[in-house]
PDB file of N, CA and C in Angstrom:
ATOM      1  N   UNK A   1     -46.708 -25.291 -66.954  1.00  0.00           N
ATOM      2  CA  UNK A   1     -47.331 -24.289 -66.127  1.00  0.00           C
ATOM      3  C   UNK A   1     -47.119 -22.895 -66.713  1.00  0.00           C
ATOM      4  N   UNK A   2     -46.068 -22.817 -67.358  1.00  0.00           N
ATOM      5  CA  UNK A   2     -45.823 -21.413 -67.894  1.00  0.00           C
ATOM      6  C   UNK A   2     -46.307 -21.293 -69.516  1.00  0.00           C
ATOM      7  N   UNK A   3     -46.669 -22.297 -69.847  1.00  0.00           N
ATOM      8  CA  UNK A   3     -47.803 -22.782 -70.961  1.00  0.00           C
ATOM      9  C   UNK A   3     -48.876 -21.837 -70.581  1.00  0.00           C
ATOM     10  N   UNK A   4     -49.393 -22.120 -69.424  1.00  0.00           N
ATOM     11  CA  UNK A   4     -50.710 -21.646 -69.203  1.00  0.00           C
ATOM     12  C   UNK A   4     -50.742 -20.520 -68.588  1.00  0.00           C
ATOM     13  N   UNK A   5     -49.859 -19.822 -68.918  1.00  0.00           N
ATOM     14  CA  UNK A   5     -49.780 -18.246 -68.321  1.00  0.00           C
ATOM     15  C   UNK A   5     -49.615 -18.216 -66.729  1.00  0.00           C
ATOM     16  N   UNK A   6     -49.239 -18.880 -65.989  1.00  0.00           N
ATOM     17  CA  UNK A   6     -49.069 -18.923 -64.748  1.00  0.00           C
ATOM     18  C   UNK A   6     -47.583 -18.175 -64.264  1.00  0.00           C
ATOM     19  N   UNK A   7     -47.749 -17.287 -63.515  1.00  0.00           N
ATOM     20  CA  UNK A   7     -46.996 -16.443 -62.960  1.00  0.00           C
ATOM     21  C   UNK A   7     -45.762 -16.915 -62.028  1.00  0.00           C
ATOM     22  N   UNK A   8     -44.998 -16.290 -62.439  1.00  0.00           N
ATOM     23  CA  UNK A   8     -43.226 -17.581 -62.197  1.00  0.00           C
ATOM     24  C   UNK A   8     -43.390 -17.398 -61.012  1.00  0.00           C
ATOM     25  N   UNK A   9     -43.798 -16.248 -59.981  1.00  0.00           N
ATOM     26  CA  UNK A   9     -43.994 -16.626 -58.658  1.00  0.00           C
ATOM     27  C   UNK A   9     -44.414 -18.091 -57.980  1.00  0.00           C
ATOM     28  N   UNK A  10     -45.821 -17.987 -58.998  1.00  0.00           N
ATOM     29  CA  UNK A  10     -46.853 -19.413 -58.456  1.00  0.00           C
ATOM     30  C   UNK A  10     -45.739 -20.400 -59.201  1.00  0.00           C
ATOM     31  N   UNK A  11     -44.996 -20.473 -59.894  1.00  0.00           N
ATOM     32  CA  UNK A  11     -44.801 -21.666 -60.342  1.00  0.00           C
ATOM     33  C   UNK A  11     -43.310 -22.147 -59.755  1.00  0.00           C
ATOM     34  N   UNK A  12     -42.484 -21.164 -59.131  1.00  0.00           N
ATOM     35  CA  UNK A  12     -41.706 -21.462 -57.922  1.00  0.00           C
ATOM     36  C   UNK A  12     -42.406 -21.919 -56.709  1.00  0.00           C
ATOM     37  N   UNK A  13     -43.461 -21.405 -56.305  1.00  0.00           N
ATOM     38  CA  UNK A  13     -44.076 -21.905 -55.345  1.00  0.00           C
ATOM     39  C   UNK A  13     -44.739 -23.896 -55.524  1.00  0.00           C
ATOM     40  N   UNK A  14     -45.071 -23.807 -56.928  1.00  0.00           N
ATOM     41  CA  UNK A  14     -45.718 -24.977 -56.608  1.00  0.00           C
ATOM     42  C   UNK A  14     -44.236 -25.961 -57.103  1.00  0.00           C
ATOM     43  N   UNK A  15     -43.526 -25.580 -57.324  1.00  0.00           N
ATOM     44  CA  UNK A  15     -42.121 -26.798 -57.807  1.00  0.00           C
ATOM     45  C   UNK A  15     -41.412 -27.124 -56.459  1.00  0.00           C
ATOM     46  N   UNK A  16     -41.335 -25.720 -55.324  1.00  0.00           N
ATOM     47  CA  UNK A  16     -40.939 -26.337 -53.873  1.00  0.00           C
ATOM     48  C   UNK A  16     -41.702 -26.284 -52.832  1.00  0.00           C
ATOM     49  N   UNK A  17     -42.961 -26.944 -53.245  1.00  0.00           N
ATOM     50  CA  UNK A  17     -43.680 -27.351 -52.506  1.00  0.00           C
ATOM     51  C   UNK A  17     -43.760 -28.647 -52.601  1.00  0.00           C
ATOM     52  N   UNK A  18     -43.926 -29.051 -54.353  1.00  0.00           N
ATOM     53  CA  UNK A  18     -43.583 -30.510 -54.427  1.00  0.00           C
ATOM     54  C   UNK A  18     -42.198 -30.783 -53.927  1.00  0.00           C
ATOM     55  N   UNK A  19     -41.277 -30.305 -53.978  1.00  0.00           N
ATOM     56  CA  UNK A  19     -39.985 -31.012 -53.953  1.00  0.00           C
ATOM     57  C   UNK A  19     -40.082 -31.375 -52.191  1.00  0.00           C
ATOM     58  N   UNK A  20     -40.624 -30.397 -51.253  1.00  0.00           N
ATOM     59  CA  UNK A  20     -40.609 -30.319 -50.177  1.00  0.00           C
ATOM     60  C   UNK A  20     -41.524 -31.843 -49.675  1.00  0.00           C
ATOM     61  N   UNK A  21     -42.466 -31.802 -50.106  1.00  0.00           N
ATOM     62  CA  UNK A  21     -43.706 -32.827 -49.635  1.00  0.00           C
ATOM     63  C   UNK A  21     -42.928 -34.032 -50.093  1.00  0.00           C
ATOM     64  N   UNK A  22     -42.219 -34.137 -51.296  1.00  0.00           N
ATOM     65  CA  UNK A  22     -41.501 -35.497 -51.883  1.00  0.00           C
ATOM     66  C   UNK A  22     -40.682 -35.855 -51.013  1.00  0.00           C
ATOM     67  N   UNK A  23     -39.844 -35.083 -50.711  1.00  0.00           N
ATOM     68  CA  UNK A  23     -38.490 -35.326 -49.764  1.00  0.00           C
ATOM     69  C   UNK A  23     -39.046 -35.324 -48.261  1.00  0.00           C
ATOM     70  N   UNK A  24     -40.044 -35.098 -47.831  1.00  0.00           N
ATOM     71  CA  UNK A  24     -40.563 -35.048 -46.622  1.00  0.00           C
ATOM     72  C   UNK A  24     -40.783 -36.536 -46.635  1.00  0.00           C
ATOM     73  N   UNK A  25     -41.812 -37.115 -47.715  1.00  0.00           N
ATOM     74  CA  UNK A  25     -42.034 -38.691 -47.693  1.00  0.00           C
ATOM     75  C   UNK A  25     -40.938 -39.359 -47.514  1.00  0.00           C
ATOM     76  N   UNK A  26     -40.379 -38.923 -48.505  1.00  0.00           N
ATOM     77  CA  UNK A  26     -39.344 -40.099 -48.522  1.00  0.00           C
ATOM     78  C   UNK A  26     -38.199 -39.665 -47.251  1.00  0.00           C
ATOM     79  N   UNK A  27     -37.944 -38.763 -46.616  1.00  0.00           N
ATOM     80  CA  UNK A  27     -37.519 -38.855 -45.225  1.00  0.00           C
ATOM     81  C   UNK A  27     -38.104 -39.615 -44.041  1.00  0.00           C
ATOM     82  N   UNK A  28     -39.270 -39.315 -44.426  1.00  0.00           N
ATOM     83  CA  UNK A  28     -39.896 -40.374 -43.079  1.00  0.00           C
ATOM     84  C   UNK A  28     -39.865 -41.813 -43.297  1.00  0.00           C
ATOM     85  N   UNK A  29     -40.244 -42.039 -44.854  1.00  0.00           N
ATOM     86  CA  UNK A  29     -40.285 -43.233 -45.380  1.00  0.00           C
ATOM     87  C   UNK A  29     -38.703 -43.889 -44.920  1.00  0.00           C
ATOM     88  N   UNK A  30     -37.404 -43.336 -45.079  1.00  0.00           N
ATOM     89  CA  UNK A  30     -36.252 -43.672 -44.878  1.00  0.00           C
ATOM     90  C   UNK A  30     -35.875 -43.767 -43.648  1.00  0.00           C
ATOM     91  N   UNK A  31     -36.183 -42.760 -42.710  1.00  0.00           N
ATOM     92  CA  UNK A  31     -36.194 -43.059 -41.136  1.00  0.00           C
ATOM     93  C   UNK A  31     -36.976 -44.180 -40.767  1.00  0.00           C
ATOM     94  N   UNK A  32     -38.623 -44.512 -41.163  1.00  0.00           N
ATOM     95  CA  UNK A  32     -38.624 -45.604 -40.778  1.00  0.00           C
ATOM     96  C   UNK A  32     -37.914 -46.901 -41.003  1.00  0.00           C
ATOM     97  N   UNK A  33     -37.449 -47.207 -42.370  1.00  0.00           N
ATOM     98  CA  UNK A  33     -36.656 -47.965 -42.353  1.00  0.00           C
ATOM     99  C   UNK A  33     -35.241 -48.471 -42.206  1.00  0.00           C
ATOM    100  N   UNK A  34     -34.671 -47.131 -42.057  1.00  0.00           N
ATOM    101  CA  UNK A  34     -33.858 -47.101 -40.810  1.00  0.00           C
ATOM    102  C   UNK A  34     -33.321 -47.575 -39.510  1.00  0.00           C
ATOM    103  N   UNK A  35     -34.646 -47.117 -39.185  1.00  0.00           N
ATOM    104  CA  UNK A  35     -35.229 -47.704 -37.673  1.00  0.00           C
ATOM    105  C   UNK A  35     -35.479 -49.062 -37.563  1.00  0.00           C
ATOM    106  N   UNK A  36     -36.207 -49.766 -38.816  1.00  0.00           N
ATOM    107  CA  UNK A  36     -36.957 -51.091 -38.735  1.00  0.00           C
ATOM    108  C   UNK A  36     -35.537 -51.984 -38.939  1.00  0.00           C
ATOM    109  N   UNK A  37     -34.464 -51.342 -39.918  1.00  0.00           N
ATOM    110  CA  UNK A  37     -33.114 -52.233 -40.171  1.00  0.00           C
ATOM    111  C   UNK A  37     -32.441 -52.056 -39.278  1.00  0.00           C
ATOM    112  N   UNK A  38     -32.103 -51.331 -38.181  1.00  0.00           N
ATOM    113  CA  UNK A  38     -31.415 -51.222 -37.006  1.00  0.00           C
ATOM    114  C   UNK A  38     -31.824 -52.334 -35.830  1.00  0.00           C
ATOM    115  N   UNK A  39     -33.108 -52.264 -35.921  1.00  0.00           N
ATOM    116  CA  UNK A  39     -33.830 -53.100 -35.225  1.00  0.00           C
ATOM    117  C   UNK A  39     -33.249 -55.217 -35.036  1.00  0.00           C
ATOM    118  N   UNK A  40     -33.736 -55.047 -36.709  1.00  0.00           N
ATOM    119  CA  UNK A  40     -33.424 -56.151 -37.408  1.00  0.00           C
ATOM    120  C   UNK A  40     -31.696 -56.554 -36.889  1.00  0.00           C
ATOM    121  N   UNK A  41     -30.995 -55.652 -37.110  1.00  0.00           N
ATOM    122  CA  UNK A  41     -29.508 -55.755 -36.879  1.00  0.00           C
ATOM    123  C   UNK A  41     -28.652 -56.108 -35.325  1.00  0.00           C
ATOM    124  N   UNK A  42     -30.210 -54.850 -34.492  1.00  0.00           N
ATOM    125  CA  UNK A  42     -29.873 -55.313 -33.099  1.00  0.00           C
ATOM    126  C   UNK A  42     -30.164 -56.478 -32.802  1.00  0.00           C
ATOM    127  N   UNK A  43     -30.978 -57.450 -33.394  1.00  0.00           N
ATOM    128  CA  UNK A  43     -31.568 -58.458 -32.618  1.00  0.00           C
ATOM    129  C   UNK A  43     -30.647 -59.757 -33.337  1.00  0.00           C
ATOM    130  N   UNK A  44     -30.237 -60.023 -34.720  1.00  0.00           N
ATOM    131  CA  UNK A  44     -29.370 -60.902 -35.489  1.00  0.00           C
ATOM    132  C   UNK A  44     -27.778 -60.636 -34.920  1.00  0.00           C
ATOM    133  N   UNK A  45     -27.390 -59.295 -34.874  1.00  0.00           N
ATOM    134  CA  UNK A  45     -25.753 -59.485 -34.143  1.00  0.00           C
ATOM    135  C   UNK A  45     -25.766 -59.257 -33.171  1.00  0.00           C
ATOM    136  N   UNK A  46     -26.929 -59.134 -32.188  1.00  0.00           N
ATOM    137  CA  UNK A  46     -26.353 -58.560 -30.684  1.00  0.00           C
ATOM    138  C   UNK A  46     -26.132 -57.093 -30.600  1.00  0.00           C
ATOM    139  N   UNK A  47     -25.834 -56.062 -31.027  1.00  0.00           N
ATOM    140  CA  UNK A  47     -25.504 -54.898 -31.125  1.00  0.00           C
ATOM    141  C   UNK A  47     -26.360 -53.686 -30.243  1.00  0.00           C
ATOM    142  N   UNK A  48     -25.876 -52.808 -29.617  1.00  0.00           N
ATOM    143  CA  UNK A  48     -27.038 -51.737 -29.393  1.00  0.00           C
ATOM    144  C   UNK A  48     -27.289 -50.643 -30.278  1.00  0.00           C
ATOM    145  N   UNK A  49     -28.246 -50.402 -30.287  1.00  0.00           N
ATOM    146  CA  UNK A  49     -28.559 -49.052 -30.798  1.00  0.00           C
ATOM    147  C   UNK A  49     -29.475 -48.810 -30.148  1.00  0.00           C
ATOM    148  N   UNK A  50     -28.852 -46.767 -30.136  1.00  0.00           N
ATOM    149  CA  UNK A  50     -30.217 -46.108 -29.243  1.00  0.00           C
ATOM    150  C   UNK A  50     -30.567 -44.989 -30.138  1.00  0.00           C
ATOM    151  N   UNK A  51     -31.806 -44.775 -30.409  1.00  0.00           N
ATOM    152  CA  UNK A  51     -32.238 -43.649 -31.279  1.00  0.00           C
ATOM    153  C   UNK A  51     -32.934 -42.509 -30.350  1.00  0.00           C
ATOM    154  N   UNK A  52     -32.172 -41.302 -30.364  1.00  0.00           N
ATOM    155  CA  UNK A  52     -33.288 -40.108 -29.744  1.00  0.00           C
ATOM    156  C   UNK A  52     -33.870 -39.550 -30.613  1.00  0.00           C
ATOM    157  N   UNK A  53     -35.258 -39.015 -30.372  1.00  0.00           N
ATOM    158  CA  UNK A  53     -36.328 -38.576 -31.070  1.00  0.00           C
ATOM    159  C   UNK A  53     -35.656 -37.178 -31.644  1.00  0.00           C
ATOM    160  N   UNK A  54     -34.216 -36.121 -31.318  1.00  0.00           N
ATOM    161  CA  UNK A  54     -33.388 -35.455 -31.556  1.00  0.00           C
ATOM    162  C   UNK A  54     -33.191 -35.962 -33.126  1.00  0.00           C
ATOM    163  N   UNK A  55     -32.190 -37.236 -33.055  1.00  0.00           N
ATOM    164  CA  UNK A  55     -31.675 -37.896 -34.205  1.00  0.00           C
ATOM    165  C   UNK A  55     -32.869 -38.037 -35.582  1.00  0.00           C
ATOM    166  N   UNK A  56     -33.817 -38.292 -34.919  1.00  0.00           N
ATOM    167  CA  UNK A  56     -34.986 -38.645 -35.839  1.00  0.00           C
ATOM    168  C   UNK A  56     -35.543 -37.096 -36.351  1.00  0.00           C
ATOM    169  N   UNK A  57     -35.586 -36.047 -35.729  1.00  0.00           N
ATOM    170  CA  UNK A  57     -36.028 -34.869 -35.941  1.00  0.00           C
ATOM    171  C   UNK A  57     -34.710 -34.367 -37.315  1.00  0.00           C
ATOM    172  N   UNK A  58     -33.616 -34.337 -36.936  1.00  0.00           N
ATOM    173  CA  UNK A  58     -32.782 -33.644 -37.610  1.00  0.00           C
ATOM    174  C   UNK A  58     -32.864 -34.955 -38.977  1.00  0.00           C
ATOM    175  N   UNK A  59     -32.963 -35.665 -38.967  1.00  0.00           N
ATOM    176  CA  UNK A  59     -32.441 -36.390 -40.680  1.00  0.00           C
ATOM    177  C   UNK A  59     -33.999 -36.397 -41.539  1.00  0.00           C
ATOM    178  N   UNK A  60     -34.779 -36.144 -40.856  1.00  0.00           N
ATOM    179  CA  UNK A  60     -36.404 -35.556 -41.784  1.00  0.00           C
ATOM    180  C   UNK A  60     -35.888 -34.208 -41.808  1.00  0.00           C
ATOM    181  N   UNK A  61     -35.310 -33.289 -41.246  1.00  0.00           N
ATOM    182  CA  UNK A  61     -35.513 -31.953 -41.717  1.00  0.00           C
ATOM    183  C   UNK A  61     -34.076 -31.884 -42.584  1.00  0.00           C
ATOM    184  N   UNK A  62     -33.222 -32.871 -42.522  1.00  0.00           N
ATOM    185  CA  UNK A  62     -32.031 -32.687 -43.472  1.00  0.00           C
ATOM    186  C   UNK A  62     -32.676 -32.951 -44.536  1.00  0.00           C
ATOM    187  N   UNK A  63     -33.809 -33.965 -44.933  1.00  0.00           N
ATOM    188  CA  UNK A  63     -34.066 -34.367 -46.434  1.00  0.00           C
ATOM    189  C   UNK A  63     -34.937 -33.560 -47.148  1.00  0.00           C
ATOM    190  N   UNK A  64     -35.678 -32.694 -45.976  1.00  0.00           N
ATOM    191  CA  UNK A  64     -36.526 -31.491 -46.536  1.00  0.00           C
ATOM    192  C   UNK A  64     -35.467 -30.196 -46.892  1.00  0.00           C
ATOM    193  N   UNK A  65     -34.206 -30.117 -46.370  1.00  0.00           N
ATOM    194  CA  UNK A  65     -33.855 -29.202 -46.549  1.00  0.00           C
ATOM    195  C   UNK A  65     -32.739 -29.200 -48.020  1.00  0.00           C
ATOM    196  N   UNK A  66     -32.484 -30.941 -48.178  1.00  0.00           N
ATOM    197  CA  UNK A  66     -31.736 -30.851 -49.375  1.00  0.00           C
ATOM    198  C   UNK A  66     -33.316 -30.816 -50.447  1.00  0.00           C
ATOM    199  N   UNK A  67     -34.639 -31.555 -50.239  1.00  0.00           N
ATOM    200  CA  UNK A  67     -35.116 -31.124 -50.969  1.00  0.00           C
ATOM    201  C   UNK A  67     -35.760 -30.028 -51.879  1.00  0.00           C
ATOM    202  N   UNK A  68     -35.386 -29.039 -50.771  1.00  0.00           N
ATOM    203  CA  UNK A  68     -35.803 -28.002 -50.766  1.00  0.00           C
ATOM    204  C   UNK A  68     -34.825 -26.981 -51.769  1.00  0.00           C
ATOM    205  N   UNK A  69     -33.198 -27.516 -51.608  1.00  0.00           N
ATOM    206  CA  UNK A  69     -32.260 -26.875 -52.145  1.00  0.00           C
ATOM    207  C   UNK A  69     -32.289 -27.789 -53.606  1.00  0.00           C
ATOM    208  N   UNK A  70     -32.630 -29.025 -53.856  1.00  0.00           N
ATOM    209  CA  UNK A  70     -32.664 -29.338 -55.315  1.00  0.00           C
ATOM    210  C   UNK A  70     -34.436 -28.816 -55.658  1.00  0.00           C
ATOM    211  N   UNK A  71     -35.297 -28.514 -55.521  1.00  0.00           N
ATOM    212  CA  UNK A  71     -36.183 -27.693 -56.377  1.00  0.00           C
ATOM    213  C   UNK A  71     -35.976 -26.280 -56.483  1.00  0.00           C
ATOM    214  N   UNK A  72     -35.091 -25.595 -55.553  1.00  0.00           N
ATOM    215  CA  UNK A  72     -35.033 -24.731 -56.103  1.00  0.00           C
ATOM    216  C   UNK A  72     -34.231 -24.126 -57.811  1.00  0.00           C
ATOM    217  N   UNK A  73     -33.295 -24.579 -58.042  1.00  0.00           N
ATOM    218  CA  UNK A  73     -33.148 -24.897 -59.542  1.00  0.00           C
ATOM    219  C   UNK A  73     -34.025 -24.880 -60.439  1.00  0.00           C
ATOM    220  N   UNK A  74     -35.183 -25.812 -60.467  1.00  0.00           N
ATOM    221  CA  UNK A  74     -35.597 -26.280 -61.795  1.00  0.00           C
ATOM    222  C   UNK A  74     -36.587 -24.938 -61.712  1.00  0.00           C
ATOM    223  N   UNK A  75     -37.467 -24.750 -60.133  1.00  0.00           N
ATOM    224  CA  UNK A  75     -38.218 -24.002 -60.384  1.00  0.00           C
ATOM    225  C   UNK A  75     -38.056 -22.399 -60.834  1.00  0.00           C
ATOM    226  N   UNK A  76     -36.639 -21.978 -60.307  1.00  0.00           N
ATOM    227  CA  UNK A  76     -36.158 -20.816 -61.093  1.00  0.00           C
ATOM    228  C   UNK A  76     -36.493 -20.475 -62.028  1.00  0.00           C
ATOM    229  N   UNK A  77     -35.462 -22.142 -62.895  1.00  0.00           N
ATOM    230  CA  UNK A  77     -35.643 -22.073 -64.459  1.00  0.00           C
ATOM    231  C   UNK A  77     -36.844 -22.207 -65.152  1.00  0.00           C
ATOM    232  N   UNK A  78     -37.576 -22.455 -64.670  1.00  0.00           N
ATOM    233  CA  UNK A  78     -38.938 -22.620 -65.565  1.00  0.00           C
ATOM    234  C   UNK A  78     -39.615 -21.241 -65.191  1.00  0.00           C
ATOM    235  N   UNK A  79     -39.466 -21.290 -64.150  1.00  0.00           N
ATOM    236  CA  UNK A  79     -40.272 -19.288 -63.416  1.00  0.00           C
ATOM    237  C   UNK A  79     -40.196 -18.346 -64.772  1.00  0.00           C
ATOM    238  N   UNK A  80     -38.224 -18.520 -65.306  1.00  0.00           N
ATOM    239  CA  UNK A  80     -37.901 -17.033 -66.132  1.00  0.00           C
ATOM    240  C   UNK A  80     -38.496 -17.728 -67.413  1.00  0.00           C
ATOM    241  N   UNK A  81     -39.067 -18.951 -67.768  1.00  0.00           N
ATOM    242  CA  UNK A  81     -39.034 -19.030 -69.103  1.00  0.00           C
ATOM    243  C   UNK A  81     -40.265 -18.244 -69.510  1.00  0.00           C
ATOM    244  N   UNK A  82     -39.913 -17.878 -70.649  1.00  0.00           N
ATOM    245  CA  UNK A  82     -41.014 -16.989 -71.665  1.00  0.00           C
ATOM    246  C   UNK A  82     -42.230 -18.373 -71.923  1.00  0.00           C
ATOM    247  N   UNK A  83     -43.353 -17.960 -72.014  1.00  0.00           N
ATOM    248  CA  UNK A  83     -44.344 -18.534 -72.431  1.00  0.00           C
ATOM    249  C   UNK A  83     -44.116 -19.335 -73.967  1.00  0.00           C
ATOM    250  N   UNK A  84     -43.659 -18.531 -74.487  1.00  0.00           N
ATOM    251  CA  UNK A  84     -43.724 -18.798 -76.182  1.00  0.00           C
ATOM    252  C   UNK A  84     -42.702 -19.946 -76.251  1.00  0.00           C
ATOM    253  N   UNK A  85     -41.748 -19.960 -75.511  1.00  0.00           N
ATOM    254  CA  UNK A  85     -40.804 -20.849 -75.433  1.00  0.00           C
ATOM    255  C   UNK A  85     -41.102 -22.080 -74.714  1.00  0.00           C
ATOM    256  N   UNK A  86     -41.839 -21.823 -73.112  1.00  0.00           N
ATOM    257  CA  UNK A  86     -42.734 -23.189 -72.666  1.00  0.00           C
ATOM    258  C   UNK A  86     -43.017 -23.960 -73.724  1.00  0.00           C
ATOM    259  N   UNK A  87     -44.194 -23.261 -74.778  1.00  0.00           N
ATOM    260  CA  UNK A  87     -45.078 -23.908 -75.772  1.00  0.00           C
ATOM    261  C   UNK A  87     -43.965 -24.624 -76.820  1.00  0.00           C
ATOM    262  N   UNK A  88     -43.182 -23.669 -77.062  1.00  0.00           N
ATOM    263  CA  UNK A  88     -42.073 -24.378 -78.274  1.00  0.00           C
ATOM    264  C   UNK A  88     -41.655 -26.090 -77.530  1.00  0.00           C
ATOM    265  N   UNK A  89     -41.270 -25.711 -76.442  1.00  0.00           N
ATOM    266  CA  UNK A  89     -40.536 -26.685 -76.221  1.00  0.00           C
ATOM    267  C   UNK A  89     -41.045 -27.608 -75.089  1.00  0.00           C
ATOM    268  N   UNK A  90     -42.035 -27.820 -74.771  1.00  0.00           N
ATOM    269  CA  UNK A  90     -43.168 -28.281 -74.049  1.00  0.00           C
ATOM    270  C   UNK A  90     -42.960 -29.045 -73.025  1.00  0.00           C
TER     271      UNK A  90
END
């Protein structure tokens, strides 16, 4: 991206946006199965589990928020790189 002259602003923007949308999937993706193995667990040992829609809110916004804290890194680093150096090292 910094190949193509794109402005380290935009290119922080588009590195935690992906990181955000990734970790968003795969939070929900993980809560549901979560949910579906709890399920599974209540019904094979007997066990209860109760899930509030609370519990379910906070561990999607925990995985957006660590995702959010691992893109910020890379996208920094690529933001300050010089163009000439993108290209060198591609």
């Amino acid at each position: 991206m910094r190949a193509m002259s794109m402005p380290a602003k935009q290119v922080t923007k588009v590195f935690l946006t992906e990181g955000v949308i990734v970790s968003l999937i795969g939070g929900v993706i993980g809560t549901i199965l979560g949910i579906i193995a709890a399920f599974i667990l209540e019904t094979v040992i007997k066990i209860n589990s109760d899930f509030h829609i609370t519990q379910i809110f906070i561990s999607i916004l925990i995985a957006v928020v660590v995702g959010l804290a691992m893109g910020i890194i890379p996208s920094v680093k690529i933001g300050n790189l010089n163009t000439v150096d993108a290209l060198k090292n591609g």
